[in-house]
Protein backbone atom coordinates (compact mmCIF):
# COMPACT_ATOMS: atom_id res chain seq x y z
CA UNK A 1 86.60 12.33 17.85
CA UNK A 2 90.21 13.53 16.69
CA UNK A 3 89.19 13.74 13.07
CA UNK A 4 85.89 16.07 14.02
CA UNK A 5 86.77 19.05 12.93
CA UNK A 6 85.06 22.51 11.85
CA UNK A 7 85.57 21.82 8.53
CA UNK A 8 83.95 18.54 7.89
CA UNK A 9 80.90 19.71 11.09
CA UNK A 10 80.32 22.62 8.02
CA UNK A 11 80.55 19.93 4.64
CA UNK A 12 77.78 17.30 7.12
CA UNK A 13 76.10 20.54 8.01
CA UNK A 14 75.75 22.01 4.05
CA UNK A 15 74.99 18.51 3.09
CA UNK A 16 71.87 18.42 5.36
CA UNK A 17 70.59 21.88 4.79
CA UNK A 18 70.66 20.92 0.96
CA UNK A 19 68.53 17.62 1.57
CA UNK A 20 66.21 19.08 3.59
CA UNK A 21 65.48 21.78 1.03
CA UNK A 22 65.21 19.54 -1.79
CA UNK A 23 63.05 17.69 0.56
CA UNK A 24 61.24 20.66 0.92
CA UNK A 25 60.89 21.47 -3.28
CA UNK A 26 59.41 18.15 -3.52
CA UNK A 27 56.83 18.70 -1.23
CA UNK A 28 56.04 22.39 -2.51
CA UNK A 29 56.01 20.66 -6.20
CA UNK A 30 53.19 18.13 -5.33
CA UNK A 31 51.43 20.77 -3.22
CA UNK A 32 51.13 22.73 -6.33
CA UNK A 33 50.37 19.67 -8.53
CA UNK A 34 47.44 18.51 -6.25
CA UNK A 35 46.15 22.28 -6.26
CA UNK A 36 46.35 21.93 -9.94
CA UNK A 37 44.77 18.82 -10.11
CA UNK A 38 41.58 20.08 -7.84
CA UNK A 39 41.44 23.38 -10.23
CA UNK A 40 40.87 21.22 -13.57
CA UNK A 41 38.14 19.26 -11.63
CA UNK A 42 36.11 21.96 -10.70
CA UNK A 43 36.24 23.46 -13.84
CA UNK A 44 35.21 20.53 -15.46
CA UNK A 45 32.00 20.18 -13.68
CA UNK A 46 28.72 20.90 -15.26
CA UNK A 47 26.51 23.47 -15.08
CA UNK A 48 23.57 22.12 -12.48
CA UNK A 49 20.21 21.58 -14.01
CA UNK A 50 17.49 23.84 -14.20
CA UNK A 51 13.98 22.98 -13.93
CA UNK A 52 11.11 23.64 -16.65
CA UNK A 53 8.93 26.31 -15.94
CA UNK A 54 5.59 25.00 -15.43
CA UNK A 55 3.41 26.05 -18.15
CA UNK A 56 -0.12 27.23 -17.49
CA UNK A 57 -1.96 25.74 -20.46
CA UNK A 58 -4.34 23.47 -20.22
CA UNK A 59 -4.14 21.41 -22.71
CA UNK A 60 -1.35 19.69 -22.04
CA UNK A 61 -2.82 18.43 -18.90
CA UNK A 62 -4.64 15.32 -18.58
CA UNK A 63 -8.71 14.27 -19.47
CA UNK A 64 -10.11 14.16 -16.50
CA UNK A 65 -11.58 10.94 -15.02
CA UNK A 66 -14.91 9.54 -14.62
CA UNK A 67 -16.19 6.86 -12.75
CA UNK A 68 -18.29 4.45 -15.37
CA UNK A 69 -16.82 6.59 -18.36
CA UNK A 70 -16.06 5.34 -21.61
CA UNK A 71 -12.63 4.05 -22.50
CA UNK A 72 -9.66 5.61 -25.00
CA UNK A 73 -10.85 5.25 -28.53
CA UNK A 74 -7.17 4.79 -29.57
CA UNK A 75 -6.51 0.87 -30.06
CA UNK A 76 -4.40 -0.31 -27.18
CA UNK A 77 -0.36 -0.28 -28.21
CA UNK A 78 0.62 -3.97 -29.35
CA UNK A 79 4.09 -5.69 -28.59
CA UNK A 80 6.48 -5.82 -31.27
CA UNK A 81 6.85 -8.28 -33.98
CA UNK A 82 10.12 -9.09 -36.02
CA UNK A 83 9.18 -9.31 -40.17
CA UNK A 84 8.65 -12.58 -41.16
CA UNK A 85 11.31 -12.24 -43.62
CA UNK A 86 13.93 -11.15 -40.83
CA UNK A 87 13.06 -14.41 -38.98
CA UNK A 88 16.44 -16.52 -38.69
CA UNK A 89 18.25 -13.99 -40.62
CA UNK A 90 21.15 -13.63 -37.79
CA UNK A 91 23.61 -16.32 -37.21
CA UNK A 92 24.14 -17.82 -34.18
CA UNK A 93 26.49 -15.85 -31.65
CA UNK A 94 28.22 -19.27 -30.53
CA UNK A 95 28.35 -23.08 -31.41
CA UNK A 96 26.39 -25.61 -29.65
CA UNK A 97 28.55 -26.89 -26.63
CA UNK A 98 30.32 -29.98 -27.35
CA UNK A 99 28.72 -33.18 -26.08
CA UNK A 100 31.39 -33.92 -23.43
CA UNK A 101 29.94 -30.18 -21.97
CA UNK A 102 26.47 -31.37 -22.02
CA UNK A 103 25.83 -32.10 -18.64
CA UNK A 104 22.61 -35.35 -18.31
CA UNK A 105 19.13 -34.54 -17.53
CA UNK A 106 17.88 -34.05 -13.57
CA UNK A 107 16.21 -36.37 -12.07
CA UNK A 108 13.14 -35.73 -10.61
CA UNK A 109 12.81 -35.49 -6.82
């Protein structure tokens, strides 16, 4: 340890007291950015939902039922039906498989 001297102890010394502070703004820099980050989310959030005040009228509640009473006058709802003239209007959305990719029918079991 002949070339250890007081001088070089203070240039290791200076050297490690500068990493560890650097060290030290890094971690106080993504502190900060994570703080940050957690700010912008909260004040993104939306506003929670209120509830509708129930109304007291009564006529938007239900008929009441009956046993044996008659039924809705108001012709039952029907499914929908494309316009005849719509009918095939839309080309296909792929090709019909090649025949090599046409796998044979199943036999029966």
């Amino acid at each position: 340890m002949a070339g250890y001297d007081k001088r070089t102890h203070k240039k290791e010394l200076l050297i490690a007291c500068s990493l560890f502070a650097a060290g030290a703004l890094v971690t106080g820099v993504s502190l900060a950015q994570i703080q940050a980050a957690n700010r912008t989310n909260l004040a993104q959030a939306t506003q929670p939902l209120q509830g509708t005040p129930a109304q007291d009228d009564k006529s938007n509640t239900p008929a009441q039922s009956k046993p044996g009473g008659d039924r809705p006058t108001t012709p039952a709802p029907e499914p929908a039906r494309p316009d005849p003239q719509t009918q095939g209007a839309a080309p296909a959305a792929l090709p019909p498989a090649p025949a090599e990719k046409v796998a044979p029918p199943m036999d029966k079991k």
